[in-house]
Protein backbone atom coordinates (compact mmCIF):
# COMPACT_ATOMS: atom_id res chain seq x y z
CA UNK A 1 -5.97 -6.97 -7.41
CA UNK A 2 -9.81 -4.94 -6.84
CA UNK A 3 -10.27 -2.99 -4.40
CA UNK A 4 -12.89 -5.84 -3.13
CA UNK A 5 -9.86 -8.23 -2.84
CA UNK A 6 -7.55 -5.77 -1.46
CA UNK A 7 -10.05 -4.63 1.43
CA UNK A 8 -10.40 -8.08 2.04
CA UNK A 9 -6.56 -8.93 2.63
CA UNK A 10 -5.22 -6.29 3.77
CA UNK A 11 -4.71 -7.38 7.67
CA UNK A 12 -2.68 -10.35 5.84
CA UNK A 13 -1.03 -7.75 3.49
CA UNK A 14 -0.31 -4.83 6.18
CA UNK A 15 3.06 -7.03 7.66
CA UNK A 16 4.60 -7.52 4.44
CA UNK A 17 3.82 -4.00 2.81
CA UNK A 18 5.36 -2.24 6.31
CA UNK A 19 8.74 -5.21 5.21
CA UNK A 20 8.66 -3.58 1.67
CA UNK A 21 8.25 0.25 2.39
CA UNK A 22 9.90 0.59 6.14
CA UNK A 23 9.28 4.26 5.46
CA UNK A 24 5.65 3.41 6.18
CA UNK A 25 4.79 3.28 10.03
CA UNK A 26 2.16 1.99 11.92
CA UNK A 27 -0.39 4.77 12.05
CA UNK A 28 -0.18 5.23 8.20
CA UNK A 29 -1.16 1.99 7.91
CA UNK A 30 -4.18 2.33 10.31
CA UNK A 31 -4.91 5.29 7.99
CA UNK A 32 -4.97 3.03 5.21
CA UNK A 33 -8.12 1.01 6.43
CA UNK A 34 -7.57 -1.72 3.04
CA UNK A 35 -8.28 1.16 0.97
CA UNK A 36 -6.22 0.69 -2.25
CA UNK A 37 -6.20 4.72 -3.14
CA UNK A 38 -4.78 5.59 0.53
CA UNK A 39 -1.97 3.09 0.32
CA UNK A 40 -1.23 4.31 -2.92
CA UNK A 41 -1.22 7.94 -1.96
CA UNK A 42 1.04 7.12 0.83
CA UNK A 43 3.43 5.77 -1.34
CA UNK A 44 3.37 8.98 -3.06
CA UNK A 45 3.55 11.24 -0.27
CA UNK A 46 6.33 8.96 1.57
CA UNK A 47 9.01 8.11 -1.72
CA UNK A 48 7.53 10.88 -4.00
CA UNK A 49 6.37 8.28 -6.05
CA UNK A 50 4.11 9.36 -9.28
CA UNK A 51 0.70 7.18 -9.16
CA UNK A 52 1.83 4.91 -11.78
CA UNK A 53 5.02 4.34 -10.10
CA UNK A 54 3.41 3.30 -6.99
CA UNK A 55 0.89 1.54 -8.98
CA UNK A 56 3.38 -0.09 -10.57
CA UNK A 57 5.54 -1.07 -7.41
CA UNK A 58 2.74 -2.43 -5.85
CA UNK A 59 1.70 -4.85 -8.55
CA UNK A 60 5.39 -5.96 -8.67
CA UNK A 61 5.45 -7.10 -4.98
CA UNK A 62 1.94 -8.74 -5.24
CA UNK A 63 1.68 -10.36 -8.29
């Protein structure tokens, strides 16, 4: 998914990533903003997930 796409959905998105990473609350995801890097680098910060890990979990849940 681009960045373009991602921006795009990411009010449709926000429920279902806050369902799969309950560690995530409602003002990181504000923070977010459907930017691609931030979710990512919340994912890092929150399960001390390297990049590609996160990278990789997302792609697993959206694909």
């Amino acid at each position: 998914m681009n960045n373009d796409i991602f921006e795009g959905k990411w009010k449709q998105l926000r429920g279902e990533v806050k369902v799969w990473w309950g560690k995530l609350t409602d003002d990181d995801l504000d923070k977010v903003e459907g930017n691609y890097d931030k979710l990512i680098g919340l994912l890092q910060e929150k399960y001390g997930y390297t990049r590609e890990q996160a990278e990789k979990e997302w792609e697993k849940r959206t694909k």
